[in-house]
Protein backbone atom coordinates (compact mmCIF):
# COMPACT_ATOMS: atom_id res chain seq x y z
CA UNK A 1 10.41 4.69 -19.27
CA UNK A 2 10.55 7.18 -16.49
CA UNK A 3 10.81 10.52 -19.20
CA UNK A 4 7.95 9.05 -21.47
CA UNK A 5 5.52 8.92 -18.19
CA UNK A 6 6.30 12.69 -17.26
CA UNK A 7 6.07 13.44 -20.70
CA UNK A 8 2.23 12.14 -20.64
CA UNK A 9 2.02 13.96 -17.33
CA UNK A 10 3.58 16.83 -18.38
CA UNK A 11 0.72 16.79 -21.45
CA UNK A 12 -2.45 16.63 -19.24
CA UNK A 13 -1.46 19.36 -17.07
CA UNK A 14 -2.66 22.27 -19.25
CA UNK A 15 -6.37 20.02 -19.65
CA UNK A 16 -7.12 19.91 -16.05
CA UNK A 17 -7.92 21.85 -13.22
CA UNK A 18 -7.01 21.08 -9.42
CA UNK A 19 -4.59 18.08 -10.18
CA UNK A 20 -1.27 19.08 -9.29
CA UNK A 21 -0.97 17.27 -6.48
CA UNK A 22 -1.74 14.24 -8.05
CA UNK A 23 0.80 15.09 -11.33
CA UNK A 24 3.02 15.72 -8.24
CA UNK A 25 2.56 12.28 -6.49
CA UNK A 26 2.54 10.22 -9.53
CA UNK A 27 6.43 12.05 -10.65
CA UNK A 28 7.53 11.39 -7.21
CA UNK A 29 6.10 7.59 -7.20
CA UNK A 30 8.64 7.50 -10.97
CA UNK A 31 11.65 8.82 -9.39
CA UNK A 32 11.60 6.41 -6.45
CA UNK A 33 9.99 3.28 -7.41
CA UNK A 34 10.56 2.49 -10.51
CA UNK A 35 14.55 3.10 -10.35
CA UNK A 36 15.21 -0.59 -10.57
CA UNK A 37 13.23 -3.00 -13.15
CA UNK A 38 12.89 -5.31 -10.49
CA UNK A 39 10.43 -4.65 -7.72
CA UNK A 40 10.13 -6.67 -4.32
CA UNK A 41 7.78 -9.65 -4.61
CA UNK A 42 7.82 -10.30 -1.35
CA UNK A 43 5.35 -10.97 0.45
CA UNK A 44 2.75 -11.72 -2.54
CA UNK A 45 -0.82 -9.50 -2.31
CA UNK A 46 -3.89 -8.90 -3.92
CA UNK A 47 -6.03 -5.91 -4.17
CA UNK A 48 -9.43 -6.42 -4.17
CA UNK A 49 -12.50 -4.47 -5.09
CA UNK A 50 -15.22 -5.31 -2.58
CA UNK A 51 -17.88 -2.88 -4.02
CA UNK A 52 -17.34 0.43 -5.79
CA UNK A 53 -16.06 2.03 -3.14
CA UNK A 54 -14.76 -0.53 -1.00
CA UNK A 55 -11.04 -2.82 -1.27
CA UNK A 56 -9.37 -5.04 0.53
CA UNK A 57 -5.54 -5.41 0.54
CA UNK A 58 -4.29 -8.88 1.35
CA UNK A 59 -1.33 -10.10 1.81
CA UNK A 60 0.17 -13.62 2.61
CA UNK A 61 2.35 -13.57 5.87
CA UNK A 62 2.82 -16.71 6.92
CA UNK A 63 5.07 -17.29 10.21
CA UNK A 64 4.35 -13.74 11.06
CA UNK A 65 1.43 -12.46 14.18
CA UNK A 66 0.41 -9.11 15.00
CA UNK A 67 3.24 -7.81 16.56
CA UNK A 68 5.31 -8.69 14.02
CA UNK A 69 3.63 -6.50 11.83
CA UNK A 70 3.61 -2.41 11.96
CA UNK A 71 0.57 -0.96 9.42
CA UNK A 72 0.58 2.88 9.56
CA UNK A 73 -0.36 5.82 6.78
CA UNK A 74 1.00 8.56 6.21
CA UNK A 75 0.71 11.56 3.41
CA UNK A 76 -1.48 8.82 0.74
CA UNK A 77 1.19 5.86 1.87
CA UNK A 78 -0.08 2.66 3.05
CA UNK A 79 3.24 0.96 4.43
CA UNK A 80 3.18 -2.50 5.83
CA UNK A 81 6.08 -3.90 7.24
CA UNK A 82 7.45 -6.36 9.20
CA UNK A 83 9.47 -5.53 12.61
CA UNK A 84 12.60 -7.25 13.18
CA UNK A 85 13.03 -8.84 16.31
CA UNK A 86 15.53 -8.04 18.93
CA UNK A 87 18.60 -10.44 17.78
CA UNK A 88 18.26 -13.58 18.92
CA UNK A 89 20.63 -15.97 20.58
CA UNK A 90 21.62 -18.88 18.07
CA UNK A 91 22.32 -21.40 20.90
CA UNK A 92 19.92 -24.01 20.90
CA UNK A 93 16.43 -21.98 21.14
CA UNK A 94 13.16 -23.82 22.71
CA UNK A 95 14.93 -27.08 21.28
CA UNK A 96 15.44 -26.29 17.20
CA UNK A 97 18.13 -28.91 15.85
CA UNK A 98 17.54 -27.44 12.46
CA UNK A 99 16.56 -23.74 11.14
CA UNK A 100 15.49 -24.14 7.91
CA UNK A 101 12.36 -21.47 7.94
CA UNK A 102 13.52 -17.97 8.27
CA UNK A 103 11.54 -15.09 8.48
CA UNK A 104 11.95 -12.70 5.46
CA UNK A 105 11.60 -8.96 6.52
CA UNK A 106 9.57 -6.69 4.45
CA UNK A 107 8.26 -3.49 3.53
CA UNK A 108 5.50 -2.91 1.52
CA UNK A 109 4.05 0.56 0.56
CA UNK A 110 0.95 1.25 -1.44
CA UNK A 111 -0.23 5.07 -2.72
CA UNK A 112 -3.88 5.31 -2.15
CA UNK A 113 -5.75 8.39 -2.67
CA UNK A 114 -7.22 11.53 -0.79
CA UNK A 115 -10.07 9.92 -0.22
CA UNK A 116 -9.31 6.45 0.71
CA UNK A 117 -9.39 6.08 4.29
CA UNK A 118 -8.00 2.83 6.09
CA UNK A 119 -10.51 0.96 7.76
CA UNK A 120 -8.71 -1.60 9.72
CA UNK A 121 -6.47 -4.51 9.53
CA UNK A 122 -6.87 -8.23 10.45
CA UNK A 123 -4.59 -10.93 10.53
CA UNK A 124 -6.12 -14.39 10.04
CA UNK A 125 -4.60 -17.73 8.70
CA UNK A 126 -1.15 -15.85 7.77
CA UNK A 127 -3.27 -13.55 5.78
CA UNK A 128 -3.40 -9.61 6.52
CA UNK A 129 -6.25 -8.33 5.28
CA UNK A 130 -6.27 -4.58 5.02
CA UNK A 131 -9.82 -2.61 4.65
CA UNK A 132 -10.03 0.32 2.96
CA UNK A 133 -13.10 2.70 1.85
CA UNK A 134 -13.74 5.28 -0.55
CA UNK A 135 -15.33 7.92 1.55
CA UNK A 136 -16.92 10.53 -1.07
CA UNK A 137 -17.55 14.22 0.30
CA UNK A 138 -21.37 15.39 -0.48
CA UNK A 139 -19.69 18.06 -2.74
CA UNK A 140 -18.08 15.67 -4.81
CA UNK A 141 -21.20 13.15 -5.54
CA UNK A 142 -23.56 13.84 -8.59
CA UNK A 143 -26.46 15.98 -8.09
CA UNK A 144 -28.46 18.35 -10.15
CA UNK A 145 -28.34 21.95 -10.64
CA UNK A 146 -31.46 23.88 -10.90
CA UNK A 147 -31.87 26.57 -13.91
CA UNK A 148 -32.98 29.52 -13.00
């Protein structure tokens, strides 16, 4: 799987202009990813398109509050993660007879583009809603060119 996705790659390369880095990004996302067929389900999400350049990335966290949760970006990578707690003594904490809900650590990392810029984060209901917005540069929108 891994070869015939460079090989398309490796085809457009020669038909456009400026891409690299994104040829680049996409090879690296291959080689670390996808090594495994499975991939962490944990916790579920949805990505959602608000408007055309607006999404929302939600994901169900049940159990967890904000400072159990780090959200940071870094080079395109949207991480969100779960910190573990400092270990906790066993012996009979705030009266629990039973422990039968655990909390699952996770790590989560989604590649957004260039030009996707993080708006904020809220945690409401065990949901985490992440906000995210296509910011387009005035040299990249449509205009028209004048002849001369």
């Amino acid at each position: 799987m891994t070869n015939k996705a460079l090989s398309i790659f490796n085809q457009l390369r020669p038909v456009t202009i400026g891409f690299d880095n994104v040829f680049d990004h996409f090879e690296r996302m291959f080689d670390h990813q996808f090594d495994t067929l499975t991939v962490p389900s944990f916790p579920p999400y949805n990505i959602v398109k608000i408007s055309d350049n607006k999404y929302d990335v939600e994901l169900a966290i049940a159990g967890f509050n904000k400072k159990d949760i780090d959200v940071t970006v870094e080079d395109g990578i949207l991480t969100i993660k779960s910190i573990k707690e400092a270990e906790v003594k066993e012996n009979k904490k705030d009266g629990v007879i039973h422990k039968g809900i655990a909390k699952r650590y996770f790590s989560k990392a989604f590649t957004i583009s260039e030009d996707v810029e993080v708006k904020g984060a809220e945690l409401k209901d065990g949901l985490l809603k992440v906000s995210l917005e296509r910011i387009i540069p005035e040299n990249r929108k449509a205009r028209t060119i004048n002849i001369k």
